[in-house]
C-alpha atoms as a PDB file:
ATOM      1  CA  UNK A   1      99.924 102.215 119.365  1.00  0.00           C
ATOM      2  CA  UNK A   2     101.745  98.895 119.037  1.00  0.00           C
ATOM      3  CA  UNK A   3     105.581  98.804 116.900  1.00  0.00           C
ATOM      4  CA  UNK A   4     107.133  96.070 115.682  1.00  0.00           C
ATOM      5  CA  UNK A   5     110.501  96.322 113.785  1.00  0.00           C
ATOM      6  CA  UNK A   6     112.672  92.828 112.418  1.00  0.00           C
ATOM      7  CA  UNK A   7     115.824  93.493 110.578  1.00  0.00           C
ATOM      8  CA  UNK A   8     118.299  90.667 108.337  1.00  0.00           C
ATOM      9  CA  UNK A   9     121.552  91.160 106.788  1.00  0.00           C
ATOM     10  CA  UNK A  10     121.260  90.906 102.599  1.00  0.00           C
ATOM     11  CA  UNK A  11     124.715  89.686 100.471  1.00  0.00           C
ATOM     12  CA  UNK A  12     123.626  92.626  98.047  1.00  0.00           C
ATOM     13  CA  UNK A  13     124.332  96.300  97.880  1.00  0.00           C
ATOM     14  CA  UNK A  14     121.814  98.390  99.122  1.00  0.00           C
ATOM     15  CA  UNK A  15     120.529  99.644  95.843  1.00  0.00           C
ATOM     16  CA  UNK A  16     120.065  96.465  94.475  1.00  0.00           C
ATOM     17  CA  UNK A  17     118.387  95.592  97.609  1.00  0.00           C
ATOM     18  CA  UNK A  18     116.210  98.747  97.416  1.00  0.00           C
ATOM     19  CA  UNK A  19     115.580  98.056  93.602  1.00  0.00           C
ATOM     20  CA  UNK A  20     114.044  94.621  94.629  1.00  0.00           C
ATOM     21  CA  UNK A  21     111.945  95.420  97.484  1.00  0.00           C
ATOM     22  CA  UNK A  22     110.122  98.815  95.696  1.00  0.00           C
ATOM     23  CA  UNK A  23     109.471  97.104  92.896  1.00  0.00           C
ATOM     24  CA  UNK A  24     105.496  97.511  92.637  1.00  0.00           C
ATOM     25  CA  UNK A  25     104.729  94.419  90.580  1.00  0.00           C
ATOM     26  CA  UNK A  26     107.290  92.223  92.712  1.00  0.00           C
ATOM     27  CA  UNK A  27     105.705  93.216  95.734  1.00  0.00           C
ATOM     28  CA  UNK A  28     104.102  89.499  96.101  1.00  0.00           C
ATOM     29  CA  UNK A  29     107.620  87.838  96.039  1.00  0.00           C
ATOM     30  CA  UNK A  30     108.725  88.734  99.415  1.00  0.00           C
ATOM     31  CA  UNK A  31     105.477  90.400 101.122  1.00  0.00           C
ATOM     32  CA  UNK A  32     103.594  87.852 103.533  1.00  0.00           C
ATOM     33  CA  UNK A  33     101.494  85.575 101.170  1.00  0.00           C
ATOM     34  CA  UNK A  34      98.321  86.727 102.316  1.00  0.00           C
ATOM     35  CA  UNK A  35      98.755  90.454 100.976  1.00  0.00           C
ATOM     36  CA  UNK A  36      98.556  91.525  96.984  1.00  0.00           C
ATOM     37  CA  UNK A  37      99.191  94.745  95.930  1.00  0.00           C
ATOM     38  CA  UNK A  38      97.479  96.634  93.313  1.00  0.00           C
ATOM     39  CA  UNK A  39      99.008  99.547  92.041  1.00  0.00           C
ATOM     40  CA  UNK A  40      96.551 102.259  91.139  1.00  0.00           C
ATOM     41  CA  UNK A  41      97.605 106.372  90.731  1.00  0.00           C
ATOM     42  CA  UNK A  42     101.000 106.171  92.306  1.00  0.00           C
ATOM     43  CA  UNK A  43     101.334 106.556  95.417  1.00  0.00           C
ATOM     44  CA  UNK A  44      98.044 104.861  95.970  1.00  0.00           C
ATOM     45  CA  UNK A  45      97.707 100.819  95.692  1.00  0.00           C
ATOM     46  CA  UNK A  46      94.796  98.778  96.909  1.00  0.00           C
ATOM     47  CA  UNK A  47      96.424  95.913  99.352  1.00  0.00           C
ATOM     48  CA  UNK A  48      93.609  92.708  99.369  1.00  0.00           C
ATOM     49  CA  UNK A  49      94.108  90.405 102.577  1.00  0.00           C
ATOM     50  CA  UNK A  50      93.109  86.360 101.922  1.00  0.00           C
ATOM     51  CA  UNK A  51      92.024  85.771 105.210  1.00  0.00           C
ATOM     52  CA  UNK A  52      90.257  88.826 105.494  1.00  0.00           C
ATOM     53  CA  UNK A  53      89.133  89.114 101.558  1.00  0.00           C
ATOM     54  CA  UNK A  54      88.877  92.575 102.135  1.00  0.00           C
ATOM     55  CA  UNK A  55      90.736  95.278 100.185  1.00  0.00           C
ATOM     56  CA  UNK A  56      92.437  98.237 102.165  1.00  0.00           C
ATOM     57  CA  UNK A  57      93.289 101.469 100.111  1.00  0.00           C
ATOM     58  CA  UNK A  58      97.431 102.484 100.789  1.00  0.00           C
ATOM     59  CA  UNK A  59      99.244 104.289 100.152  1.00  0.00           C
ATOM     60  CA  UNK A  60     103.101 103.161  98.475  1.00  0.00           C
ATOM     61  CA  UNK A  61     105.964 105.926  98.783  1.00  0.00           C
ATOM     62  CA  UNK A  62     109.410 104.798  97.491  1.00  0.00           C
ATOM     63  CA  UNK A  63     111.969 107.419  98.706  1.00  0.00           C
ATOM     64  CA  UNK A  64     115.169 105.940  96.570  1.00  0.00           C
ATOM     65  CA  UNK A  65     117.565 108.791  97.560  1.00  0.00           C
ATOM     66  CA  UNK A  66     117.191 107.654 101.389  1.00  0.00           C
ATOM     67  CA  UNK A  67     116.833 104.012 100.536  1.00  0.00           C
ATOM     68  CA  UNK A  68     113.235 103.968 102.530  1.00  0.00           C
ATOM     69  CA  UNK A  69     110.214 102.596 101.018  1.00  0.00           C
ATOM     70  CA  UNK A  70     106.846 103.890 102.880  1.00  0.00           C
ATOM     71  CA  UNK A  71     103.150 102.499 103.166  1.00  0.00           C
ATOM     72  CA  UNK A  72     100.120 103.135 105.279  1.00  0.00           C
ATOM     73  CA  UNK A  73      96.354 103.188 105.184  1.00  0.00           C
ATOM     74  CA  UNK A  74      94.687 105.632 103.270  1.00  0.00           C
ATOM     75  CA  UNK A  75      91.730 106.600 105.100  1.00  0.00           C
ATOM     76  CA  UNK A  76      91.684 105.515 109.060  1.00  0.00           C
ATOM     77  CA  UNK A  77      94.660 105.016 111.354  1.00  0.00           C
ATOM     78  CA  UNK A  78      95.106 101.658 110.572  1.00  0.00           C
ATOM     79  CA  UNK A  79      98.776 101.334 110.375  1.00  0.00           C
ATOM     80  CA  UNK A  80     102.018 102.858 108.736  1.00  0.00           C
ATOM     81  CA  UNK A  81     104.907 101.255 108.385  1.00  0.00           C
ATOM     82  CA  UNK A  82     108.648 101.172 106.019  1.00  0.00           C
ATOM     83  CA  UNK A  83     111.232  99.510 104.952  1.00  0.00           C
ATOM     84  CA  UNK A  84     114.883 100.605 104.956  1.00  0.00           C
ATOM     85  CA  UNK A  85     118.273  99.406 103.587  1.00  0.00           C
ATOM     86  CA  UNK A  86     121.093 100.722 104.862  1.00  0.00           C
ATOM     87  CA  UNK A  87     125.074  99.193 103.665  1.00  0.00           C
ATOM     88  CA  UNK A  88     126.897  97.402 105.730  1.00  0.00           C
ATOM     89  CA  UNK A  89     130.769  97.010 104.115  1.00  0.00           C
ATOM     90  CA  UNK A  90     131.638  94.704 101.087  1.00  0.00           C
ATOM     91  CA  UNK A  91     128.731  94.867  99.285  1.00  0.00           C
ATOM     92  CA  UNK A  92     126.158  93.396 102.364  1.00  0.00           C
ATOM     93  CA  UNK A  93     122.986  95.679 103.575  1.00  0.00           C
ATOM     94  CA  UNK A  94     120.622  95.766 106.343  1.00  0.00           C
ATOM     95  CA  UNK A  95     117.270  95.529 105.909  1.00  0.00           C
ATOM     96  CA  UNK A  96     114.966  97.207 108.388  1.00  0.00           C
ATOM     97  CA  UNK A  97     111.207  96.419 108.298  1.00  0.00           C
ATOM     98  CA  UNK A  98     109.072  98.502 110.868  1.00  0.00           C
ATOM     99  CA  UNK A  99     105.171  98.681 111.234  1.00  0.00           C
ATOM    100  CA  UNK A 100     103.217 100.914 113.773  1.00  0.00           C
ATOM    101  CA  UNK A 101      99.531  99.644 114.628  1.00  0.00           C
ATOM    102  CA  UNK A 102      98.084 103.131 115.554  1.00  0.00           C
ATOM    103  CA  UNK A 103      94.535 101.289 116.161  1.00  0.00           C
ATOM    104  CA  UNK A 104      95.181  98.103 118.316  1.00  0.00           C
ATOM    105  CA  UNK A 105      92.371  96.670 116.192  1.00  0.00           C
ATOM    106  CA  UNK A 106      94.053  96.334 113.344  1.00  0.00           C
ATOM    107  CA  UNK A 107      97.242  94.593 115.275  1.00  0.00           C
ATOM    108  CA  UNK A 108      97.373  91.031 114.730  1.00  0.00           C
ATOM    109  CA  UNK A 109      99.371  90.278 117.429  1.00  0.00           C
ATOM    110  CA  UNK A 110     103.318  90.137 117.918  1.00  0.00           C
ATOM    111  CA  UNK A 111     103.877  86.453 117.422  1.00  0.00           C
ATOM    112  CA  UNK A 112     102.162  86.902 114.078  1.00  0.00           C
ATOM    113  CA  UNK A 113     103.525  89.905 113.151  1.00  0.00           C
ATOM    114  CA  UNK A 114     106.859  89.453 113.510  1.00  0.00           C
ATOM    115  CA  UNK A 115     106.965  85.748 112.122  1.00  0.00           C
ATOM    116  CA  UNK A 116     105.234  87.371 108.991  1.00  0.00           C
ATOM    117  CA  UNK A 117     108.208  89.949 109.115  1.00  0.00           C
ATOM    118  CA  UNK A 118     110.711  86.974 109.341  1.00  0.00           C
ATOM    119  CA  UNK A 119     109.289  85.453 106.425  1.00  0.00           C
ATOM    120  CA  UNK A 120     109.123  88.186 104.585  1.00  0.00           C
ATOM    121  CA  UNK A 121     112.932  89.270 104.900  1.00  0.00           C
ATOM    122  CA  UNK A 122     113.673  85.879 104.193  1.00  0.00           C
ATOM    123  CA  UNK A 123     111.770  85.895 100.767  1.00  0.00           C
ATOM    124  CA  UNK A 124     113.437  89.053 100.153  1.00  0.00           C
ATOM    125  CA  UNK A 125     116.779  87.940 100.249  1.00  0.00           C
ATOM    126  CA  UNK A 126     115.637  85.151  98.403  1.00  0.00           C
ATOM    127  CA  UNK A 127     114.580  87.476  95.747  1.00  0.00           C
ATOM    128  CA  UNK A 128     117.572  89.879  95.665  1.00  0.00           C
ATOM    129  CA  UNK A 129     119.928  86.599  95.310  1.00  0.00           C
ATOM    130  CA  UNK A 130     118.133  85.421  92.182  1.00  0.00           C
ATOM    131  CA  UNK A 131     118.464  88.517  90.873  1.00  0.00           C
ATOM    132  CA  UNK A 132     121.575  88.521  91.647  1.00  0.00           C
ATOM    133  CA  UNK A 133     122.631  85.015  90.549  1.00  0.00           C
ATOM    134  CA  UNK A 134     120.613  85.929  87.015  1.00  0.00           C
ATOM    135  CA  UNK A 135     122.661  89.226  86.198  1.00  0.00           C
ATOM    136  CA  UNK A 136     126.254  87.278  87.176  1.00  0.00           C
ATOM    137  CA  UNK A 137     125.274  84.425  84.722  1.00  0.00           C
END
């Protein structure tokens, strides 16, 4: 089993941070830009990978009272993984992203997987301040 875990400081409180990144249909504004989401009988989703064009079926657990959103494969050992916000002071979170490769098949390496983490966190905040800029104004 390979983990990986990145984590980034957001100018947001954490439930606005956690209110961005569960959002089902905004999934695709912050996850890496290969993976889609499809959101089927919650908590299952269908995740489609462009380089792959396969579709994996996952599962998608939000768990707002602990600020933790969950995902993993649905039937093999692919991987698992979650996100979670935690507050900082004065209105700033941490954002925690951590995936576990249980099958080293399935691990892409960790130069790719934790520059598609960066990214990802990056787009997130990116998100979260629009939102934020659009409710001030």
């Amino acid at each position: 089993m390979t983990e990986y875990e990145r984590s980034r400081a957001m100018p947001a409180l954490p439930e606005h941070v956690f209110d961005q990144a569960a959002n089902v249909d905004q999934l695709e504004s912050w996850l890496p830009n290969e993976l889609h989401v499809r959101a089927e009988d919650p908590p299952a989703v269908t995740v489609h990978e462009d380089g792959a064009d396969h579709d994996t079926p996952a599962l998608l657990r939000p768990r707002p009272d602990q600020m933790r959103l969950e995902w993993g494969t649905r039937h093999d050992s692919g991987y698992t993984g979650y996100l979670q916000v935690a507050g900082i002071d004065n209105g700033t979170s941490e954002v925690t992203v951590h995936l576990s490769f249980l099958d080293d098949e399935h691990d892409p390496g960790e130069r790719a997987v934790r520059e598609a983490l960066d990214r990802s966190l990056q787009r997130l905040e990116e998100q979260v301040r629009l939102r934020m800029e659009n409710a001030a104004g």
